[in-house]
Protein backbone atom coordinates (compact mmCIF):
# COMPACT_ATOMS: atom_id res chain seq x y z
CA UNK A 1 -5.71 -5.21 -54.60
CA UNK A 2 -4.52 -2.56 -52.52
CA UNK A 3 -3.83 -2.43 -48.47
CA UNK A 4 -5.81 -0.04 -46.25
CA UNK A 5 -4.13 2.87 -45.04
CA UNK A 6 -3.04 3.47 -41.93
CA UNK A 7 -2.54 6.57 -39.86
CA UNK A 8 0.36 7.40 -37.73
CA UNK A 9 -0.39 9.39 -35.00
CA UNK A 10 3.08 12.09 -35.10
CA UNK A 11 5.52 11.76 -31.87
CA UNK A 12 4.77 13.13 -28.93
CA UNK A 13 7.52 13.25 -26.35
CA UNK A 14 6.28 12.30 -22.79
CA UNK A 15 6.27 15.27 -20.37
CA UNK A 16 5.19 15.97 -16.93
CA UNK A 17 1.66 16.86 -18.13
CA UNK A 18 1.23 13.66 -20.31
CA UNK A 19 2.71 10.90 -17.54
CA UNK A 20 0.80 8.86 -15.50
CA UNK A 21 2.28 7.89 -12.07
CA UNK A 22 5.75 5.86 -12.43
CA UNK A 23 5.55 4.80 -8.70
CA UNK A 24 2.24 3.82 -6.79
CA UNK A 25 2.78 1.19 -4.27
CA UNK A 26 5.96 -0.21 -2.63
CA UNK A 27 6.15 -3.24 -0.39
CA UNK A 28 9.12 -4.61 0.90
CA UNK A 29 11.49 -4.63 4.02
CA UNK A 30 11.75 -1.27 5.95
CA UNK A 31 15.92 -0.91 6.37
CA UNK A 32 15.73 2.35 7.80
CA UNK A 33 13.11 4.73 9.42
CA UNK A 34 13.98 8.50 10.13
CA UNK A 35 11.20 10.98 11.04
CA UNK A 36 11.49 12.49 7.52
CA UNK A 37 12.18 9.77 5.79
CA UNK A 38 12.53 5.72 4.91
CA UNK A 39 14.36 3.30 3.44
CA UNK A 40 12.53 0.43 1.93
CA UNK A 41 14.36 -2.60 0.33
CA UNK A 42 12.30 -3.76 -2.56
CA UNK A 43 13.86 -7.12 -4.57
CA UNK A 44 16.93 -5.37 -3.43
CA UNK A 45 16.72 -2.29 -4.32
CA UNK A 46 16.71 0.71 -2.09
CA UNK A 47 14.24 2.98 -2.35
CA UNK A 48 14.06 6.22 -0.47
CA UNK A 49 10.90 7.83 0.53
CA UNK A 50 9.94 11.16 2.35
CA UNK A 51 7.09 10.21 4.43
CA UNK A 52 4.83 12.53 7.00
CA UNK A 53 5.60 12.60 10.59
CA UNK A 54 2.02 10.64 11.02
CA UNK A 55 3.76 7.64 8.57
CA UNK A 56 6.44 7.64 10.89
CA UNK A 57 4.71 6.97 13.57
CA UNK A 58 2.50 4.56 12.02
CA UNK A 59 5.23 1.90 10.51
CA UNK A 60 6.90 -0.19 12.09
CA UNK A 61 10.09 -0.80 13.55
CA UNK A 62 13.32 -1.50 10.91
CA UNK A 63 13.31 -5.34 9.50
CA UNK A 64 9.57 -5.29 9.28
CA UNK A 65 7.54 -5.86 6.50
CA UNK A 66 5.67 -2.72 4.93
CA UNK A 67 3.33 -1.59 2.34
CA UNK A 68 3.03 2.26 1.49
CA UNK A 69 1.35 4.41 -1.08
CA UNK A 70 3.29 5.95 -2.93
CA UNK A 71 2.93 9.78 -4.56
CA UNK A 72 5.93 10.03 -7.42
CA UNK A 73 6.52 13.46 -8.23
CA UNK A 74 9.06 13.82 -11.36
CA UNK A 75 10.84 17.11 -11.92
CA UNK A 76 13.45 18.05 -14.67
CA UNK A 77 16.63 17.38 -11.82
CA UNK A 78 14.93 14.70 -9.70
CA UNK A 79 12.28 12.03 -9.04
CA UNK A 80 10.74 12.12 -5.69
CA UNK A 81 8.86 9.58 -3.64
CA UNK A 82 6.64 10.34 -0.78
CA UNK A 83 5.51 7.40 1.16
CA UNK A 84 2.29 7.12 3.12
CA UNK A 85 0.39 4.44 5.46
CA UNK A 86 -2.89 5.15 3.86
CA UNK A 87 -4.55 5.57 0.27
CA UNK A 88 -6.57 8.75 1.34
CA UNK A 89 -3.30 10.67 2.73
CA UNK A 90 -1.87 9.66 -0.44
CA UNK A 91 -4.32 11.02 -2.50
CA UNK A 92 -5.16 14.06 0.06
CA UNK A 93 -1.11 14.71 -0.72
CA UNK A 94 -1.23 14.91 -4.67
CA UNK A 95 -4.42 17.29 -4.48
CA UNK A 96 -2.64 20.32 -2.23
């Protein structure tokens, strides 16, 4: 009796191209709120987010609960993560 093969699909190192998004939603405690940017306590940890001038204006004020969507972008020398009130500017974002 012999055992079926099996095929083994060869390595294939995960790249920018082949990723899906790391980061899509944070919720948490807003610590800090600049026009430019956020931080958002999440099961403490810190994350910082760039957000629009719109998101700014939209969240609310620091010690406040808030949800944003998130766009990750991933380069070889840093992962970035842009914040934003709304699903559609989120996805409106990752398009331009």
């Amino acid at each position: 009796m012999s055992l079926p093969s099996t095929t083994i699909a060869p390595f294939q190192p995960l790249t920018i191209s082949n990723a899906a998004p790391m980061i899509a939603h944070l919720s948490g405690t807003l610590l800090s709120k600049e026009p430019n940017s956020v931080i958002l306590d999440v099961g403490g940890v810190g994350y910082e987010v760039t957000i629009p001038i719109s998101t700014f204006y939209d969240l609310e004020e620091p010690g406040s609960n808030v949800k944003l969507r998130i766009y990750t972008h991933v380069r070889e020398e840093a992962l970035q993560l842009y914040g934003f009130k709304s699903a559609a500017r989120a996805w409106s974002f990752s398009c331009a």
